[in-house]
C-alpha atoms as a PDB file:
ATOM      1  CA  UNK A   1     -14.208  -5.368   9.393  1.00  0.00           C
ATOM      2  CA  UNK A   2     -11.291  -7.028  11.238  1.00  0.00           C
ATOM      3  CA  UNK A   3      -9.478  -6.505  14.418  1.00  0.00           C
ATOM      4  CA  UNK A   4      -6.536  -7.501  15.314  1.00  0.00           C
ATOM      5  CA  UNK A   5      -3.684  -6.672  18.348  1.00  0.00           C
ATOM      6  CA  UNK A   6      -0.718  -4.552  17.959  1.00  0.00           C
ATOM      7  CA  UNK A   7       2.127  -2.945  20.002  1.00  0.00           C
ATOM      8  CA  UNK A   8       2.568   0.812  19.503  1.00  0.00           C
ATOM      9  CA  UNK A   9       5.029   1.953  21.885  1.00  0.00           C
ATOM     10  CA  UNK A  10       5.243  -0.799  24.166  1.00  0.00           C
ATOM     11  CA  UNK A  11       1.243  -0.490  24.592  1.00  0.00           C
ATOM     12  CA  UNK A  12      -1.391  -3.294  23.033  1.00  0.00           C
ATOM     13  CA  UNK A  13      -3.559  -1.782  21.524  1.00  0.00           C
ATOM     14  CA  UNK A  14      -6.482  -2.750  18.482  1.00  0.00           C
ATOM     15  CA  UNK A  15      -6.264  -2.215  15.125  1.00  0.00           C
ATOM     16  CA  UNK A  16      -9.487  -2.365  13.107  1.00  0.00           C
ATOM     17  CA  UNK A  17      -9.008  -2.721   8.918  1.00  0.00           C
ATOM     18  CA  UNK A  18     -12.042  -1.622   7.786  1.00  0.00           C
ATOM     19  CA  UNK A  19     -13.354  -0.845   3.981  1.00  0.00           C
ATOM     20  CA  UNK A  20     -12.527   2.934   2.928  1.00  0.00           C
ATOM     21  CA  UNK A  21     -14.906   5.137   3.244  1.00  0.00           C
ATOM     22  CA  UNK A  22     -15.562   8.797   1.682  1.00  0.00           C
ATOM     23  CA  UNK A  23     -15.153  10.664   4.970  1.00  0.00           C
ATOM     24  CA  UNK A  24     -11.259   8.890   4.654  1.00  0.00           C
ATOM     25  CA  UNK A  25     -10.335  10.931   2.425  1.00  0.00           C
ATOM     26  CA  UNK A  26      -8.395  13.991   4.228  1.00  0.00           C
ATOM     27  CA  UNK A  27      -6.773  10.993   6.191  1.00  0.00           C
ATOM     28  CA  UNK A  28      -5.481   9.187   3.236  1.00  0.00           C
ATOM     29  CA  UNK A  29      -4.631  12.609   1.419  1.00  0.00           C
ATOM     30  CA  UNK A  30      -2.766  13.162   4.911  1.00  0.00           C
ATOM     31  CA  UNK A  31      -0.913   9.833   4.659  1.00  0.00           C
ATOM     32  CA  UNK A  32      -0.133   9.837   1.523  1.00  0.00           C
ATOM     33  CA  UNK A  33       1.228  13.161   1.281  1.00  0.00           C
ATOM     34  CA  UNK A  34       3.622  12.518   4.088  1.00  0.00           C
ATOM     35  CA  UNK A  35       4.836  10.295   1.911  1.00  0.00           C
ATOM     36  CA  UNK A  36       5.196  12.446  -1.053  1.00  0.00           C
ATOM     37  CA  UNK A  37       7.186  15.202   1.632  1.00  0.00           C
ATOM     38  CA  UNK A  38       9.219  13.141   3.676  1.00  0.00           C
ATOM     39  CA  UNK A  39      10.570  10.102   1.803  1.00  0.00           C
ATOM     40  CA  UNK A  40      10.456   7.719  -1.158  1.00  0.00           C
ATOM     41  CA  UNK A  41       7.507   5.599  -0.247  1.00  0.00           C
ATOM     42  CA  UNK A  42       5.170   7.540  -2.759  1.00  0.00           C
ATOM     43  CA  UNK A  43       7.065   8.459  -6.120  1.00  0.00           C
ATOM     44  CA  UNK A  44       5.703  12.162  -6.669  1.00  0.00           C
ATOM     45  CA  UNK A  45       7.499  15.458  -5.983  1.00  0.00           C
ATOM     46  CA  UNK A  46       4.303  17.629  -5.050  1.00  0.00           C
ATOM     47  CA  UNK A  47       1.396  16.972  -2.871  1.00  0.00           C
ATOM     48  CA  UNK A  48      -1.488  15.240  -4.280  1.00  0.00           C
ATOM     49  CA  UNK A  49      -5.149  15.946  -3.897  1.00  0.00           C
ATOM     50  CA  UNK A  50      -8.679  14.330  -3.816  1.00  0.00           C
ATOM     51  CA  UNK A  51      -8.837  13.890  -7.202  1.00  0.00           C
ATOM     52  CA  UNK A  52      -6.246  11.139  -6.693  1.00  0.00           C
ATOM     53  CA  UNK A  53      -8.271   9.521  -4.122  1.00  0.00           C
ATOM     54  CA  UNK A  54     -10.984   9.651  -6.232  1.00  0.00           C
ATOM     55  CA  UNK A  55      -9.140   7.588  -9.008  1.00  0.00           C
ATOM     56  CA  UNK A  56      -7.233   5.446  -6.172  1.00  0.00           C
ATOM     57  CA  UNK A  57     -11.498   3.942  -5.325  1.00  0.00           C
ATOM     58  CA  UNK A  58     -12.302   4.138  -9.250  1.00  0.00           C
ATOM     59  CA  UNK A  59      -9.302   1.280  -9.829  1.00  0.00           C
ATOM     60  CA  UNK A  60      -9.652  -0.628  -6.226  1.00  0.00           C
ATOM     61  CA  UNK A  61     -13.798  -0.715  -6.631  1.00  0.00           C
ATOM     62  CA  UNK A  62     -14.997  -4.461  -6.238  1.00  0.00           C
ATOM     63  CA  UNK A  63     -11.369  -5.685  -5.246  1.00  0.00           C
ATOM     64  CA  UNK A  64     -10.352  -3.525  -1.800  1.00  0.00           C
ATOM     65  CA  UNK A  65      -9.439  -0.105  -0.686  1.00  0.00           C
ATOM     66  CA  UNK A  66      -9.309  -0.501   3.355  1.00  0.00           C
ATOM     67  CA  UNK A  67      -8.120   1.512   5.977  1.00  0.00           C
ATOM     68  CA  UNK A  68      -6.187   0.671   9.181  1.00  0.00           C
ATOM     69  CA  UNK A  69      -8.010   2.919  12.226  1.00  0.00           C
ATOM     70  CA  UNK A  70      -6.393   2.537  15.582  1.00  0.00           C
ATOM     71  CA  UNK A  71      -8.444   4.237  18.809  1.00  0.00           C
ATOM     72  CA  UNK A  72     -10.751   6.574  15.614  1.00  0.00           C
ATOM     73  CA  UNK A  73      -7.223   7.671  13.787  1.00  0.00           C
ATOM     74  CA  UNK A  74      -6.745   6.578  10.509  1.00  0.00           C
ATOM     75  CA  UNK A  75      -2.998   4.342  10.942  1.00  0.00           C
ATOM     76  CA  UNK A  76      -2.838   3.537   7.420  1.00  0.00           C
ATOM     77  CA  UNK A  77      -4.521   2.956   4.428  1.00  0.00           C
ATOM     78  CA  UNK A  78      -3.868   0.006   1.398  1.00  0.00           C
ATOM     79  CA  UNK A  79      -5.645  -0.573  -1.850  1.00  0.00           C
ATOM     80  CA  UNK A  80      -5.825  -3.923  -4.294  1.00  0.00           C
ATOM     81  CA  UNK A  81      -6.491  -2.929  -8.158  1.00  0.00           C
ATOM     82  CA  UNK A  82      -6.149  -5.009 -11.210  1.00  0.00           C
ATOM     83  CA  UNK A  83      -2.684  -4.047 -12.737  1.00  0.00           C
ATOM     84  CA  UNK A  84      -4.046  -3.824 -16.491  1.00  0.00           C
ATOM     85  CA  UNK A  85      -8.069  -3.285 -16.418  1.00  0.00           C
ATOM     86  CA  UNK A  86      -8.581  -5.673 -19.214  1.00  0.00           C
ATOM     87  CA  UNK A  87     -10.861  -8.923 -18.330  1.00  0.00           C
ATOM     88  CA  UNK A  88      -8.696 -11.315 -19.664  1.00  0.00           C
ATOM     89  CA  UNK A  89      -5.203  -9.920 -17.816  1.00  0.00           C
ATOM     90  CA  UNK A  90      -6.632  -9.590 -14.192  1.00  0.00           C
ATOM     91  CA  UNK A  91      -4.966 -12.683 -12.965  1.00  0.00           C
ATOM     92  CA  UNK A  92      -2.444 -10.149 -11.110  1.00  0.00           C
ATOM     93  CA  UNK A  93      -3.207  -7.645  -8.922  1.00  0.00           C
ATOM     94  CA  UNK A  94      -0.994  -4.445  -7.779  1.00  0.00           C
ATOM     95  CA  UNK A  95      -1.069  -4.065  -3.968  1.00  0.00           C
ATOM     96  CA  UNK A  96      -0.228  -0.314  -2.560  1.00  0.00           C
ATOM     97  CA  UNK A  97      -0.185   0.628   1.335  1.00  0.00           C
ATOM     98  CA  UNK A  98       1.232   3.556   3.563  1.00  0.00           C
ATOM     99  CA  UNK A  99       0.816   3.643   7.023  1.00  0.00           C
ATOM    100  CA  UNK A 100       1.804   6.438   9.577  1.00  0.00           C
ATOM    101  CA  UNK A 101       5.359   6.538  10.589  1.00  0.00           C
ATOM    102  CA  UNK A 102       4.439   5.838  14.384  1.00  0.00           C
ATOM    103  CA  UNK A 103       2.638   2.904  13.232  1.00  0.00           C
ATOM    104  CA  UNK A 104       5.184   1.460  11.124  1.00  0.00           C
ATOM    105  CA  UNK A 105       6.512  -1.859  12.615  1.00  0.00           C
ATOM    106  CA  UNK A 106       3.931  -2.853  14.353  1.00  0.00           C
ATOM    107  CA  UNK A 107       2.411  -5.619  12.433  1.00  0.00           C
ATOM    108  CA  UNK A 108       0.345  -3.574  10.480  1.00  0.00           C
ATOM    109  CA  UNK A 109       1.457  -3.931   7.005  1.00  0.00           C
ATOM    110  CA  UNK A 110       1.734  -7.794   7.135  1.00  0.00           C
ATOM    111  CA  UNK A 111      -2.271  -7.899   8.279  1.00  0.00           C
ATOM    112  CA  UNK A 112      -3.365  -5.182   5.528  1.00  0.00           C
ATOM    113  CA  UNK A 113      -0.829  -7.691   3.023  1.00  0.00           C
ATOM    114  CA  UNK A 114      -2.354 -10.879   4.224  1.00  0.00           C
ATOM    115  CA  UNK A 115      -6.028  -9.151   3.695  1.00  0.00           C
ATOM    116  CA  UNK A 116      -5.195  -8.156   0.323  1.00  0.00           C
ATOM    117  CA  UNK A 117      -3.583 -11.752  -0.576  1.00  0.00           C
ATOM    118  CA  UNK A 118      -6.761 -13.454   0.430  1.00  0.00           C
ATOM    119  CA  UNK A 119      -9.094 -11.030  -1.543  1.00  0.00           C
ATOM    120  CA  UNK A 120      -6.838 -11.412  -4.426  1.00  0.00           C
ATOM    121  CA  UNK A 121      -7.232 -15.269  -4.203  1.00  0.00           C
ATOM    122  CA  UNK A 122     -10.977 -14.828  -3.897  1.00  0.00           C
ATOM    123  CA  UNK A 123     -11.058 -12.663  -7.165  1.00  0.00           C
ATOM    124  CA  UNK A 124      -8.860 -15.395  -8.748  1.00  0.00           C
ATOM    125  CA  UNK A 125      -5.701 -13.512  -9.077  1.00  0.00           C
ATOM    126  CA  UNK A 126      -2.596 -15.461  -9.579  1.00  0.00           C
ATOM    127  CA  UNK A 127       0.004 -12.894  -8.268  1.00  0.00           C
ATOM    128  CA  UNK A 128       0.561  -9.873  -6.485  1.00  0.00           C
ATOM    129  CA  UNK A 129       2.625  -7.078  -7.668  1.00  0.00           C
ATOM    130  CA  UNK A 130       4.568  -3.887  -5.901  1.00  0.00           C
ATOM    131  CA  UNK A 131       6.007  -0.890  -7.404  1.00  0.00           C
ATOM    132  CA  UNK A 132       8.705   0.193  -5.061  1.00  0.00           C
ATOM    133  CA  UNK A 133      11.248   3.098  -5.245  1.00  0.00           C
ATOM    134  CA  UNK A 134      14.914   1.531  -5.006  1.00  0.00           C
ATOM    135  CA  UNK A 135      15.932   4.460  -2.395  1.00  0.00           C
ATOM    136  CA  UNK A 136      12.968   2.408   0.074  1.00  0.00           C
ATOM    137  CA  UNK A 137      15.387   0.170   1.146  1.00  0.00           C
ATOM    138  CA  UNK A 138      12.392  -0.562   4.312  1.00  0.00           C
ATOM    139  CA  UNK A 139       9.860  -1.626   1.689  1.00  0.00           C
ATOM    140  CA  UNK A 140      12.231  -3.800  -0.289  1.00  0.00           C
ATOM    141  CA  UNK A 141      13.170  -6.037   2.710  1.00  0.00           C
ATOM    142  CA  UNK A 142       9.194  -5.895   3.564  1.00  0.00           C
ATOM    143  CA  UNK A 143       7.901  -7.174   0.603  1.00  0.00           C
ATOM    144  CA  UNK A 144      11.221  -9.627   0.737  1.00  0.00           C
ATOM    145  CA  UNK A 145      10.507 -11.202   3.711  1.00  0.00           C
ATOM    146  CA  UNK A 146       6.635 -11.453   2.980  1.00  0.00           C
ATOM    147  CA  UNK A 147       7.394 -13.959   0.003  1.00  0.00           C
ATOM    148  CA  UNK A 148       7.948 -11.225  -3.252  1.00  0.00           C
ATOM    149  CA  UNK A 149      10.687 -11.814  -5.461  1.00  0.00           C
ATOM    150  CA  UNK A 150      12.370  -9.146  -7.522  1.00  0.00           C
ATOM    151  CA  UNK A 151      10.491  -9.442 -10.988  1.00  0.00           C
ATOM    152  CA  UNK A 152      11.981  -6.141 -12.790  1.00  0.00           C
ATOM    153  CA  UNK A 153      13.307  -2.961 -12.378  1.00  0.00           C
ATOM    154  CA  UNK A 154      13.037   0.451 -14.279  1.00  0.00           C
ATOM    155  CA  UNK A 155      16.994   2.219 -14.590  1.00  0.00           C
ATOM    156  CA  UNK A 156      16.311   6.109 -13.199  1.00  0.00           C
ATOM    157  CA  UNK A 157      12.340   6.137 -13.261  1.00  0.00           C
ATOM    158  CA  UNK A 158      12.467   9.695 -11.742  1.00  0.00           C
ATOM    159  CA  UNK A 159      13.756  11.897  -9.389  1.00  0.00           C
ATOM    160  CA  UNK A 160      13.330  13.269  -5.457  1.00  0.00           C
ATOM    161  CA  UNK A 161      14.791  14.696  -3.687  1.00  0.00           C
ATOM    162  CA  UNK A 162      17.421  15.309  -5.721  1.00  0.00           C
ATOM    163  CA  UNK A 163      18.208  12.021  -6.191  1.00  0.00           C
ATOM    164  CA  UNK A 164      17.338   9.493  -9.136  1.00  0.00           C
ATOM    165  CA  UNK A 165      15.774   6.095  -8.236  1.00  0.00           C
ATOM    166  CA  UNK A 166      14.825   3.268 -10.139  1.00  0.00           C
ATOM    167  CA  UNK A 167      11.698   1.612  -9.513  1.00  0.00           C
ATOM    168  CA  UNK A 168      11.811  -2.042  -8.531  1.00  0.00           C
ATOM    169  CA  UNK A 169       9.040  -4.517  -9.264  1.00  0.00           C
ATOM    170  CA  UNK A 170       8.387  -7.293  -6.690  1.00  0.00           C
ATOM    171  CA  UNK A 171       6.282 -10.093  -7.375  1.00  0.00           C
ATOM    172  CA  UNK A 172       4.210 -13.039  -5.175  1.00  0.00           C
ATOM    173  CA  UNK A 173       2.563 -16.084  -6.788  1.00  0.00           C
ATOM    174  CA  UNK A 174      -0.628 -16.415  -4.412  1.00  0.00           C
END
């Protein structure tokens, strides 16, 4: 468990990033599925359910599935999983996160980033790697400014919203 300071609304308040739990669930269902209604953060068209949390734990098991939880509310949520599950290629790691929009900006993401950067170093990962929509212009400059490069891109990966993005991989040497 770690706690740390941030500013919501001109208020200080603490943040604890803590290790998921199963009562998390309906909050990271909640979270996520904001996500899949309201913008291009998460890639699906329909609402997911536990199932997909259930898989989410499966992959991040032994390498980090934690959960931002400001004043007992779940702020966020971000996961660290192998990208390929084979022994010999888990020298890079895929990093997801989504936090609540009213905790966006507030320092969150960079602490749940640098978390999952030192775990990945502990597990002996060499690099980090994000899967980002093209339309999430917010993540781009996120992962840009937290030391990812642009390492590929997929030409009209899918659709939302009645629009076509691309996805955009983003990569950190740790």
């Amino acid at each position: 468990m770690k706690q740390f300071p941030t500013v919501i609304s001109g208020v200080e308040r603490t943040c604890t990033l803590r290790d998921f739990e199963p009562g998390d669930t309906g909050a990271v269902l909640d979270i996520f599925n904001a996500s899949v209604r309201n913008d291009f953060a998460a890639f699906p068209e329909r609402e997911l359910d536990e199932s997909v949390v259930m898989r989410l734990t499966s992959q991040a098991l032994d390498y980090g599935f934690l959960v931002a939880e400001i004043a007992g509310e779940a702020a966020g949520f971000c996961l660290l999983r192998p990208m390929y599950p084979f022994t010999n290629m888990r020298l890079v790691g895929e990093v997801t996160y989504f936090i609540r929009p009213q905790f966006r900006r507030c320092g969150i993401g960079g602490t749940m980033l640098n978390e999952l950067t030192r775990r990945a170093g502990e597990k002996g990962m060499k690099s980090l790697l994000a899967q980002i929509s093209s339309q999430n212009k917010v993540s781009i400059a996120f992962h840009r400014k937290n030391g990812f490069r642009r390492s590929g891109r997929i030409k009209e990966a899918g659709t939302k919203f009645g629009k076509a993005f691309d996805v955009v991989f983003m990569q950190k040497c740790i």
